[in-house]
N, C-alpha and C. Protein backbone atom coordinates (compact mmCIF):
# COMPACT_ATOMS: atom_id res chain seq x y z
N UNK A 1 -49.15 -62.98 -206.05
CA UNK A 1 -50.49 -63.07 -206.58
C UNK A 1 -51.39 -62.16 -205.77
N UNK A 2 -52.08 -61.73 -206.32
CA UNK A 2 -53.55 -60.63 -205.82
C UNK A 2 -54.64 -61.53 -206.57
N UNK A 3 -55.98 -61.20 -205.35
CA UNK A 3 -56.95 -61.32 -205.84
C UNK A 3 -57.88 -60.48 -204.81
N UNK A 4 -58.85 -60.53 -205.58
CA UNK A 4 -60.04 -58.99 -205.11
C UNK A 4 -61.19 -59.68 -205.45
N UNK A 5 -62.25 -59.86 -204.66
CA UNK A 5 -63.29 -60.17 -205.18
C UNK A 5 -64.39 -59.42 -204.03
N UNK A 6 -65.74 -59.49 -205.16
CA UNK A 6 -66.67 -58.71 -205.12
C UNK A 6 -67.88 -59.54 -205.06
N UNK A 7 -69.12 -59.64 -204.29
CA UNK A 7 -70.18 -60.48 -204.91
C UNK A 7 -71.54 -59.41 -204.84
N UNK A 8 -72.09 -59.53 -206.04
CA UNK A 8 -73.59 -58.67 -206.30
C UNK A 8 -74.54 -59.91 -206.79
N UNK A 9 -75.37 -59.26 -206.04
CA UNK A 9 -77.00 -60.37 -206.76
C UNK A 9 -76.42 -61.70 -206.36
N UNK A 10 -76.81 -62.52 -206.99
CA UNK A 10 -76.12 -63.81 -207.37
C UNK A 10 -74.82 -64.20 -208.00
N UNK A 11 -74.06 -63.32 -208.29
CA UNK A 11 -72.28 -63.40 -208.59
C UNK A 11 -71.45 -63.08 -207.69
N UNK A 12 -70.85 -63.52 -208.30
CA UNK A 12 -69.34 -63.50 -207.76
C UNK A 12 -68.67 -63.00 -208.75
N UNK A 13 -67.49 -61.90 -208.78
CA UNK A 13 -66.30 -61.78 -209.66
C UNK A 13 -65.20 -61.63 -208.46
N UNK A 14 -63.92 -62.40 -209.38
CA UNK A 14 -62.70 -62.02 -208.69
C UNK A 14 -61.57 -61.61 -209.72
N UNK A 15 -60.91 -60.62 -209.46
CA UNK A 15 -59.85 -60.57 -210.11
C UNK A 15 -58.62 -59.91 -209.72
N UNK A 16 -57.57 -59.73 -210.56
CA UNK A 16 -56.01 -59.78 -209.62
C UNK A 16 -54.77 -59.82 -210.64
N UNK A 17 -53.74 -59.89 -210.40
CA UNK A 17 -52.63 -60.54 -210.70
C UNK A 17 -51.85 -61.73 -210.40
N UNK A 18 -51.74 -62.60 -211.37
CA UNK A 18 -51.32 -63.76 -211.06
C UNK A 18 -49.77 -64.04 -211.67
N UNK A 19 -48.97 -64.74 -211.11
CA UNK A 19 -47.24 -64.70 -211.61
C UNK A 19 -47.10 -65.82 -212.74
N UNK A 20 -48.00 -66.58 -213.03
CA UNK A 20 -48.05 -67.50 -214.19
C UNK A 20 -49.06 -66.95 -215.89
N UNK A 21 -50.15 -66.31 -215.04
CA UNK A 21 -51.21 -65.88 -216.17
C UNK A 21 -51.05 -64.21 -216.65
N UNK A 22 -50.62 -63.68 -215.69
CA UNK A 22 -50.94 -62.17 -215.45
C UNK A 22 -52.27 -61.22 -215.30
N UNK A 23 -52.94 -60.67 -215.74
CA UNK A 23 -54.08 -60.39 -214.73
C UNK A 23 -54.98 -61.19 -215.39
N UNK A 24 -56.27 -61.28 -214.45
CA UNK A 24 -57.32 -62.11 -215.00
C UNK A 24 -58.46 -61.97 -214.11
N UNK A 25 -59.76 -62.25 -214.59
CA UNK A 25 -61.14 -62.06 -214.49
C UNK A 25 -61.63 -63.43 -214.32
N UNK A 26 -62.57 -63.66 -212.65
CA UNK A 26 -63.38 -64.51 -213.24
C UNK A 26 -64.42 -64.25 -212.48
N UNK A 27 -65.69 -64.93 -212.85
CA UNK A 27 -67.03 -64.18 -212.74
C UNK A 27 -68.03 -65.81 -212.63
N UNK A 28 -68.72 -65.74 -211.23
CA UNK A 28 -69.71 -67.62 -211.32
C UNK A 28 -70.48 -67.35 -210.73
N UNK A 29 -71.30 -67.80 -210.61
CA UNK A 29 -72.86 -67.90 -210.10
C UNK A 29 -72.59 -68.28 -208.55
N UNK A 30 -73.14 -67.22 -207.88
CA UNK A 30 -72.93 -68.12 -206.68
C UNK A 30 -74.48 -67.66 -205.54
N UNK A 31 -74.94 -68.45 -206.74
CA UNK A 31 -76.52 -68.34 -205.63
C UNK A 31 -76.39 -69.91 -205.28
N UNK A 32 -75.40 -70.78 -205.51
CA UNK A 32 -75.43 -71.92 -204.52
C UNK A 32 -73.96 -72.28 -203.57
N UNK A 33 -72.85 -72.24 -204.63
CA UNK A 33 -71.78 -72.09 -203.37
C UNK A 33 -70.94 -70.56 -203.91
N UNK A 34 -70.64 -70.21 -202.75
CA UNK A 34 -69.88 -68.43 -202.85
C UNK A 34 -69.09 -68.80 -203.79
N UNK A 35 -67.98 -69.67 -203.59
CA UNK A 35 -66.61 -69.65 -204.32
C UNK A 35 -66.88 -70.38 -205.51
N UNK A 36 -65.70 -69.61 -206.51
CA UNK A 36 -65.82 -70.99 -207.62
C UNK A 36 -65.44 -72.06 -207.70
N UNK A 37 -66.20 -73.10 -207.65
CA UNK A 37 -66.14 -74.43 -208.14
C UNK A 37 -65.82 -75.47 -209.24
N UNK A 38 -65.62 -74.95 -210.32
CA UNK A 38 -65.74 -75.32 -211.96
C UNK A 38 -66.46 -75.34 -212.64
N UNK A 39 -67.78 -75.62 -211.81
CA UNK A 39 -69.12 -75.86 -212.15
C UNK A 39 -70.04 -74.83 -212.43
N UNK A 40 -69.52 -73.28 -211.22
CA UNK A 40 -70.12 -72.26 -212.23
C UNK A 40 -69.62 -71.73 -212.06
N UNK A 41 -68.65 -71.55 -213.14
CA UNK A 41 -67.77 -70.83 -213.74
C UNK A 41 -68.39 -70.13 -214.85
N UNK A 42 -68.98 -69.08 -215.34
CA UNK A 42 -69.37 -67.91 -216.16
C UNK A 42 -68.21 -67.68 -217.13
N UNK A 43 -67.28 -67.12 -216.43
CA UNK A 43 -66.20 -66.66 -217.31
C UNK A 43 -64.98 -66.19 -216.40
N UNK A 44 -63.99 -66.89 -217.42
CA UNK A 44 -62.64 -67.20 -216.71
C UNK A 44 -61.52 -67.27 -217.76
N UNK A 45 -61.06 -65.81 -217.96
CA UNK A 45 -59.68 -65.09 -218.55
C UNK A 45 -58.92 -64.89 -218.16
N UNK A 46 -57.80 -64.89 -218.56
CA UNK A 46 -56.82 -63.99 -218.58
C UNK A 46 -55.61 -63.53 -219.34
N UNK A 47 -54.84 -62.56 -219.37
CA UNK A 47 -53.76 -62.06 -220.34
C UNK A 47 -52.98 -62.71 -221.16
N UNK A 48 -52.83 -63.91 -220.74
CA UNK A 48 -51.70 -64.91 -220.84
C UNK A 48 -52.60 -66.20 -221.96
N UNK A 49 -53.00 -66.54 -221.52
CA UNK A 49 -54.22 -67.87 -222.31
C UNK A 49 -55.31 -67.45 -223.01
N UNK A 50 -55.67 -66.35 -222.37
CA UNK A 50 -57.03 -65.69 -223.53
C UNK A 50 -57.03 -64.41 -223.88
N UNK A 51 -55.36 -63.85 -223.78
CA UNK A 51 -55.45 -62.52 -223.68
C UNK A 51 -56.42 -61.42 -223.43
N UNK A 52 -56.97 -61.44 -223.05
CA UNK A 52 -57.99 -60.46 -221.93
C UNK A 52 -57.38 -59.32 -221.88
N UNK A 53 -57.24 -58.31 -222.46
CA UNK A 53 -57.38 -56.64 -222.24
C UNK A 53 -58.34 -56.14 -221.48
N UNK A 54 -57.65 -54.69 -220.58
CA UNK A 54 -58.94 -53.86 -220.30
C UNK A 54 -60.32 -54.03 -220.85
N UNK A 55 -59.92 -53.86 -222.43
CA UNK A 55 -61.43 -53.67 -222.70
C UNK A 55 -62.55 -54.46 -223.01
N UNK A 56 -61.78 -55.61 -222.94
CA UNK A 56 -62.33 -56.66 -222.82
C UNK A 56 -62.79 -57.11 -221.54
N UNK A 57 -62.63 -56.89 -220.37
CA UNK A 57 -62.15 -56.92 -219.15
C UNK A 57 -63.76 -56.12 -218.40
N UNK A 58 -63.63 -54.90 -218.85
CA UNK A 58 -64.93 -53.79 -218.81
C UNK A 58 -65.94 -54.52 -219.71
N UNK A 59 -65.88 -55.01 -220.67
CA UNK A 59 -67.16 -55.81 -221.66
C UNK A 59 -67.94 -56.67 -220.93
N UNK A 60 -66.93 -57.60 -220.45
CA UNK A 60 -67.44 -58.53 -219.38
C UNK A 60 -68.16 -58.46 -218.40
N UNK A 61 -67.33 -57.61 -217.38
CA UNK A 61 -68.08 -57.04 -215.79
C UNK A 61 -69.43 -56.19 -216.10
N UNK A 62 -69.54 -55.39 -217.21
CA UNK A 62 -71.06 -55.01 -217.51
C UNK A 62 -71.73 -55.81 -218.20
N UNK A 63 -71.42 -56.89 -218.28
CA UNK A 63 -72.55 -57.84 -219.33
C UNK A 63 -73.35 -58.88 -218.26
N UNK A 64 -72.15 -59.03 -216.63
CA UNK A 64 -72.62 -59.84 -215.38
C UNK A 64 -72.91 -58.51 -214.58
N UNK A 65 -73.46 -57.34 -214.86
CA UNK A 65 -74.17 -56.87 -213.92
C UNK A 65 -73.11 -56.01 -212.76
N UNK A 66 -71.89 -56.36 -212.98
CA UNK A 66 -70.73 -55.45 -212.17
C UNK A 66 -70.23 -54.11 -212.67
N UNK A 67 -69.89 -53.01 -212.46
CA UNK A 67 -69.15 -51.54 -213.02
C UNK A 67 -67.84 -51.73 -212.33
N UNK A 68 -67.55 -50.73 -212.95
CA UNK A 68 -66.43 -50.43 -212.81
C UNK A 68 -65.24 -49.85 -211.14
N UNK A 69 -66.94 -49.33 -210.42
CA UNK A 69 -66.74 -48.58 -209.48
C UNK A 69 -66.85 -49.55 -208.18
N UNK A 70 -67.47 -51.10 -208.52
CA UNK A 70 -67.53 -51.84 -207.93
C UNK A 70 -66.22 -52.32 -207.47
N UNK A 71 -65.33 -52.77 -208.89
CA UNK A 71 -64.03 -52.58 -209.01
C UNK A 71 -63.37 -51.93 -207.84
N UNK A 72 -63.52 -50.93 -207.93
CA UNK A 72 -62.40 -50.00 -207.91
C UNK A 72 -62.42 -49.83 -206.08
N UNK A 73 -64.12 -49.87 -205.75
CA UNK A 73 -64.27 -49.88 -204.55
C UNK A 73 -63.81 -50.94 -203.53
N UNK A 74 -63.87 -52.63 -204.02
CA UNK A 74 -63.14 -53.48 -203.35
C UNK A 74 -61.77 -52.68 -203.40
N UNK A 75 -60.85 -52.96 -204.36
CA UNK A 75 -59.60 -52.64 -204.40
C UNK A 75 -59.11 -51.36 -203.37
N UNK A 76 -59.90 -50.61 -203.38
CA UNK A 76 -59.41 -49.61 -202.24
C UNK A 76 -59.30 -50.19 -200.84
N UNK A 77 -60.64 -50.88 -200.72
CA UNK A 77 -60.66 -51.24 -199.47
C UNK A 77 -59.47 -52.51 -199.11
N UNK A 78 -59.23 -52.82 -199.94
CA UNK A 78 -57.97 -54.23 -199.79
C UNK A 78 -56.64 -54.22 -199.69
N UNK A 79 -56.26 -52.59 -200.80
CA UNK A 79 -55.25 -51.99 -200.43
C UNK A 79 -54.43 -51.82 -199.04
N UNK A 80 -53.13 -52.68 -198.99
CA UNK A 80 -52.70 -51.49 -197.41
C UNK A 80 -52.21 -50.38 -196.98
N UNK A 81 -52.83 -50.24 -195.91
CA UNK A 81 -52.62 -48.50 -195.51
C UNK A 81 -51.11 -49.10 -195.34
């Protein structure tokens, strides 16, 4: 399993690969606790249960205020050398 997460403004997104779901997105409010809780939970996909595509995937993260490059920039940094 991978996960990557990012927080802007008041969100949180995390996302990754998982060995039960396969990849997936989720995105919560966290102007009261960082992590997700259940409670704010925004939105929470993935390949397997809600089939979630890329482009669906990109619809999302710009509709909570995240790009792409936000993306891309955790993931580099998480990567190992």
């Amino acid at each position: 399993m991978s996960r990557h997460e990012v927080y802007k403004g008041t969100k949180g997104l995390a996302f990754g690969n998982d060995h039960a779901c396969g990849e997936y997105l989720q995105i919560w409010d966290a102007s009261v606790y960082r992590e997700p809780d259940g409670e704010n939970i925004l939105v929470d996909e993935d390949t397997f249960l809600t089939r979630l595509t890329r482009e669906k995937m990109l619809q999302l993260i710009k509709e909570h205020g995240f790009t792409e490059d936000d993306l891309a920039e955790v993931y580099a940094q998480q990567r190992p050398k």
